[in-house]
N, C-alpha and C. Protein backbone atom coordinates (compact mmCIF):
# COMPACT_ATOMS: atom_id res chain seq x y z
N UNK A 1 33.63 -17.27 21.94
CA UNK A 1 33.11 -16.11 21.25
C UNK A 1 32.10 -15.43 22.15
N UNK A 2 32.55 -14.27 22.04
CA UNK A 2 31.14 -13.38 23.29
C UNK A 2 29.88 -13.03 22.72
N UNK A 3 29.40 -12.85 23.35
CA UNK A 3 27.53 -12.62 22.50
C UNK A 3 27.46 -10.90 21.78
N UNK A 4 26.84 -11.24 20.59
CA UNK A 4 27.34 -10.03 19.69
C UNK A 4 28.57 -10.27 19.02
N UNK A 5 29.50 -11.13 19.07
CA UNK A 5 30.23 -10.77 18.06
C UNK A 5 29.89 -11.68 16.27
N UNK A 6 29.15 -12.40 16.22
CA UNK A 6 28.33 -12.31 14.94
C UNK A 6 28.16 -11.44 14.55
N UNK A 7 27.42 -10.25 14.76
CA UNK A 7 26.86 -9.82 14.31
C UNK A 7 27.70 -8.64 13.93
N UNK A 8 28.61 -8.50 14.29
CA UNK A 8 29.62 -7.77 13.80
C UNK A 8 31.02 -7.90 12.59
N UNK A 9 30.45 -9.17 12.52
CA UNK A 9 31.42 -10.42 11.24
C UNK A 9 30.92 -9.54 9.88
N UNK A 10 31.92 -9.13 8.99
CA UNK A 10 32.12 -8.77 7.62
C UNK A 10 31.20 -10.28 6.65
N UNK A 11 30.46 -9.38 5.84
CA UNK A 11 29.92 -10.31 4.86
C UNK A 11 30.52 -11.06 4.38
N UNK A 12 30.44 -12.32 3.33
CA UNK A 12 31.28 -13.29 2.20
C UNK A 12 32.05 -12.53 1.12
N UNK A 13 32.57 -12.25 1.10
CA UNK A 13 33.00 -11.27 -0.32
C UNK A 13 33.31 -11.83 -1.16
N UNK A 14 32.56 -12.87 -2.25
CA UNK A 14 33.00 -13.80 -2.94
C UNK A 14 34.16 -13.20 -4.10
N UNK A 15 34.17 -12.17 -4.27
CA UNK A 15 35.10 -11.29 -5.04
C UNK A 15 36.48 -12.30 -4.68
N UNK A 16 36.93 -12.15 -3.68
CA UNK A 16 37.89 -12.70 -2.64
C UNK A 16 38.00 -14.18 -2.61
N UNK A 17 37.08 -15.00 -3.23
CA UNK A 17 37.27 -16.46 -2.71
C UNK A 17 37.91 -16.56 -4.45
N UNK A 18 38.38 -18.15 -4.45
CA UNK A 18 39.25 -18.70 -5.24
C UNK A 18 38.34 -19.70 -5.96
N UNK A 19 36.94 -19.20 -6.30
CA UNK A 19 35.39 -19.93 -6.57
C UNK A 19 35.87 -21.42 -7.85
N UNK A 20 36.66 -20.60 -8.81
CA UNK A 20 37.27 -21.43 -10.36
C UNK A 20 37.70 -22.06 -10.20
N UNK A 21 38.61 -22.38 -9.29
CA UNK A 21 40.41 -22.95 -9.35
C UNK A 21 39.59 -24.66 -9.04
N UNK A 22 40.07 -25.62 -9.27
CA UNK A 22 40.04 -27.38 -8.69
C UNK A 22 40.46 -27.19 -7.20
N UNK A 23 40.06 -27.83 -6.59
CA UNK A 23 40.43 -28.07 -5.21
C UNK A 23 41.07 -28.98 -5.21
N UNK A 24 42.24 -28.70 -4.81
CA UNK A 24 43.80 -29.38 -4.33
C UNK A 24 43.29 -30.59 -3.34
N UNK A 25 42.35 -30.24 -2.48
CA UNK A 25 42.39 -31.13 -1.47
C UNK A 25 40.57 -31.86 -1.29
N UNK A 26 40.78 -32.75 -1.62
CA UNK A 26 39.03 -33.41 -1.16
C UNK A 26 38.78 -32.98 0.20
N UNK A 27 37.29 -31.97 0.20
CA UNK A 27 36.61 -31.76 1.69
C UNK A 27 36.41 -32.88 2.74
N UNK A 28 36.83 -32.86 3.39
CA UNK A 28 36.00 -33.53 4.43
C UNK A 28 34.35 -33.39 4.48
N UNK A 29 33.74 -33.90 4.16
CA UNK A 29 32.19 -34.20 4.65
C UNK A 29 31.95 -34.70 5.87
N UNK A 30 31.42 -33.75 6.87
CA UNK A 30 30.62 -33.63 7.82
C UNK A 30 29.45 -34.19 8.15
N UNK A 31 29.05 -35.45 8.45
CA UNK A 31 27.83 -36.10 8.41
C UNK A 31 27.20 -35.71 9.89
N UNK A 32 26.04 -35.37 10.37
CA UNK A 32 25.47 -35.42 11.54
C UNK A 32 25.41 -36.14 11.86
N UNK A 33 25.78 -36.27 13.38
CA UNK A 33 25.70 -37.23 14.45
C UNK A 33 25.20 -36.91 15.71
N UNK A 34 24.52 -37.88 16.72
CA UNK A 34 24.50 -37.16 18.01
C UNK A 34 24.61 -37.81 19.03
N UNK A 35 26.13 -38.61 19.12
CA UNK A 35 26.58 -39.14 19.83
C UNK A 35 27.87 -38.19 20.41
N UNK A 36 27.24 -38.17 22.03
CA UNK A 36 28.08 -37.42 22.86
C UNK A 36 29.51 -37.65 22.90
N UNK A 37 30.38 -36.67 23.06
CA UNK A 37 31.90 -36.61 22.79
C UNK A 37 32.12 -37.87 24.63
N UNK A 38 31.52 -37.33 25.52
CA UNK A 38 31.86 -38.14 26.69
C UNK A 38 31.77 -39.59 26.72
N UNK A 39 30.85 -39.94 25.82
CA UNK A 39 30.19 -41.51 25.34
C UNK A 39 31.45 -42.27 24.19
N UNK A 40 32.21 -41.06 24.03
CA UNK A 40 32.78 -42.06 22.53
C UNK A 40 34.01 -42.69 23.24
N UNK A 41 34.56 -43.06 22.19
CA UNK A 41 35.83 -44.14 22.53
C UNK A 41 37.40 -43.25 22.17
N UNK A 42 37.53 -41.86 22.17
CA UNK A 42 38.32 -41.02 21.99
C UNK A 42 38.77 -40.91 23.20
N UNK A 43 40.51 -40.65 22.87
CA UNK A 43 41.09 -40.98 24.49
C UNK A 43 40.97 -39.10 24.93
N UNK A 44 41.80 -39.34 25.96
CA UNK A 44 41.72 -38.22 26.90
C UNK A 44 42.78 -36.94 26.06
N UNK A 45 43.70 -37.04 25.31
CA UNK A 45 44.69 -36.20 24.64
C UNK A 45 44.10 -36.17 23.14
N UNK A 46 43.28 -37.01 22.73
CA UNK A 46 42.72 -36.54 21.46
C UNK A 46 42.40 -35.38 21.29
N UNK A 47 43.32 -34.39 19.93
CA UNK A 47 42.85 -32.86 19.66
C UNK A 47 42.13 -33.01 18.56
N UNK A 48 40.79 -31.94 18.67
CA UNK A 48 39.66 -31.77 18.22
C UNK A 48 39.69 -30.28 17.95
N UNK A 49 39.10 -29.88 16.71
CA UNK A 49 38.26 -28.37 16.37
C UNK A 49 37.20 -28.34 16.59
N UNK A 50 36.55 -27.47 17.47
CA UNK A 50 35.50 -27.77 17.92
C UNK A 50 34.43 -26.30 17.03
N UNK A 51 33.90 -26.25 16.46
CA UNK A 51 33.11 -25.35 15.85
C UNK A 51 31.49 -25.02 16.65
N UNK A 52 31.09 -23.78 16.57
CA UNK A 52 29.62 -23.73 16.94
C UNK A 52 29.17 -22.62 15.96
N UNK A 53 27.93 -23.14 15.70
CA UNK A 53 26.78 -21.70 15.05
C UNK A 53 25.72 -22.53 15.65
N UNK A 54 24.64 -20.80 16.57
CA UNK A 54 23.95 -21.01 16.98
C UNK A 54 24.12 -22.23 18.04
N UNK A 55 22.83 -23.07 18.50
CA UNK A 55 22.54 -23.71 19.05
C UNK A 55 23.56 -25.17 18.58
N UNK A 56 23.92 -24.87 17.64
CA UNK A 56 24.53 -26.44 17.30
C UNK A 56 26.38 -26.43 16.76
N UNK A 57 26.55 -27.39 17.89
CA UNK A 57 28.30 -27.51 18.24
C UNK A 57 28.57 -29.00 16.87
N UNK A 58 29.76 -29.12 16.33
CA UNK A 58 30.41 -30.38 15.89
C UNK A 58 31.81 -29.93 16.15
N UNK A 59 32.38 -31.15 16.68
CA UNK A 59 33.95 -31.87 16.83
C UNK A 59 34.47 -32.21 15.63
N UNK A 60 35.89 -31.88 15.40
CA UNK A 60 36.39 -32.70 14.25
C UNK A 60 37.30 -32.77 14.88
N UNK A 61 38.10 -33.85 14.53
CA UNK A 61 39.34 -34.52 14.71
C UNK A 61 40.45 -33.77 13.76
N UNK A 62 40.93 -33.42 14.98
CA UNK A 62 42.17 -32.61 14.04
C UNK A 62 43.33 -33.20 12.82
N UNK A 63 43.82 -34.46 13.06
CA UNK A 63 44.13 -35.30 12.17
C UNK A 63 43.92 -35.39 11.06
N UNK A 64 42.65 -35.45 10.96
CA UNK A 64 41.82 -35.65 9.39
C UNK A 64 41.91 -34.61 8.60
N UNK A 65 41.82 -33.23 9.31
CA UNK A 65 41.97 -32.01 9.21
C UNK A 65 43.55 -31.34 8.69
N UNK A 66 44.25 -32.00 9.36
CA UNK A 66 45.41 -31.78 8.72
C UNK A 66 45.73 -32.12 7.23
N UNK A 67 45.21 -32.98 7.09
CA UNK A 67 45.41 -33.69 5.48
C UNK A 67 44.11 -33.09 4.39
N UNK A 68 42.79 -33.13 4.67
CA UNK A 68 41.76 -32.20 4.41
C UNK A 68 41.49 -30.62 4.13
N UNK A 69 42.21 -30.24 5.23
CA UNK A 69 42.43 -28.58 5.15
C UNK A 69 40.85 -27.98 4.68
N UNK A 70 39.92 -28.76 4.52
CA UNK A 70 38.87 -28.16 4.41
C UNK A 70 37.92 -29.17 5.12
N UNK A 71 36.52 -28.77 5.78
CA UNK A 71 35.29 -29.40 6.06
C UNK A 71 33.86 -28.20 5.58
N UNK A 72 33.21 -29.15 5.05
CA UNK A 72 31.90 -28.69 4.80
C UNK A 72 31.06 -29.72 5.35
N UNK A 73 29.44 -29.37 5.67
CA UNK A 73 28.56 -29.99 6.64
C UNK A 73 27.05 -28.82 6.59
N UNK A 74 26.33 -29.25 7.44
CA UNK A 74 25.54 -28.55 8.39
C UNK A 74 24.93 -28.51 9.63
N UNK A 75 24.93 -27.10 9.87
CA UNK A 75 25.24 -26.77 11.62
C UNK A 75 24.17 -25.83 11.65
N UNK A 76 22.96 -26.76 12.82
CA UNK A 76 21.92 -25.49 13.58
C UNK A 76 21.43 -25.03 11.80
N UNK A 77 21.44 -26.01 10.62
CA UNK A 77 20.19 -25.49 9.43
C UNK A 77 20.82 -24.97 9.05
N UNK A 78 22.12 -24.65 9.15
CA UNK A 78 22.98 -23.77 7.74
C UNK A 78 23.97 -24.74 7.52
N UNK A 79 24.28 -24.61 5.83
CA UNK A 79 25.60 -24.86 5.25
C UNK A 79 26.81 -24.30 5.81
N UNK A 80 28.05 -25.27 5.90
CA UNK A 80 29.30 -24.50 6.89
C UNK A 80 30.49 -25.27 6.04
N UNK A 81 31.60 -24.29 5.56
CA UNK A 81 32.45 -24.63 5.25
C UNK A 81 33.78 -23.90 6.26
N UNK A 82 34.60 -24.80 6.42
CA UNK A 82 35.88 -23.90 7.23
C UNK A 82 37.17 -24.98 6.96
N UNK A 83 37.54 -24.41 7.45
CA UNK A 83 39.47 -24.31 6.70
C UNK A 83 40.44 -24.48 7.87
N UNK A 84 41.49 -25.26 7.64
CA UNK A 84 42.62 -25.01 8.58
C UNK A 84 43.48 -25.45 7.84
């Protein structure tokens, strides 16, 4: 992402979200950690989503993600939910 394009991101339009409905799928919860991706025991072809806001990066394992389709957490002091 290039610098400035935050700030050019469209608000939440909760109008638009699906706020009522049950969630089909249990979130993934995002716990903080700060053990380096180079330090872990993840092989060399392991695929990862790698997310950033601000100053602060988290990895997820794409795997988990597939079955999850959602993660919530917090990143750099904000609440973060995202989707695949």
């Amino acid at each position: 992402m290039s610098d400035g394009a935050e700030a050019s991101m469209p608000d939440f339009d909760a109008q638009r979200a699906f706020l009522k409905k049950p969630d089909y799928f249990q979130r993934f919860t995002v716990s903080g950690t700060s053990q380096p991706l180079a330090r872990s025991d993840l092989a060399d072809d392991t695929l990862l989503l790698v997310i950033q806001r601000g100053a602060g990066r988290a990895a997820l394992l794409r795997d988990p993600m597939l079955y999850h389709h959602a993660a919530q957490g917090t990143l750099d002091g904000e609440p973060f939910l995202i989707t695949f």
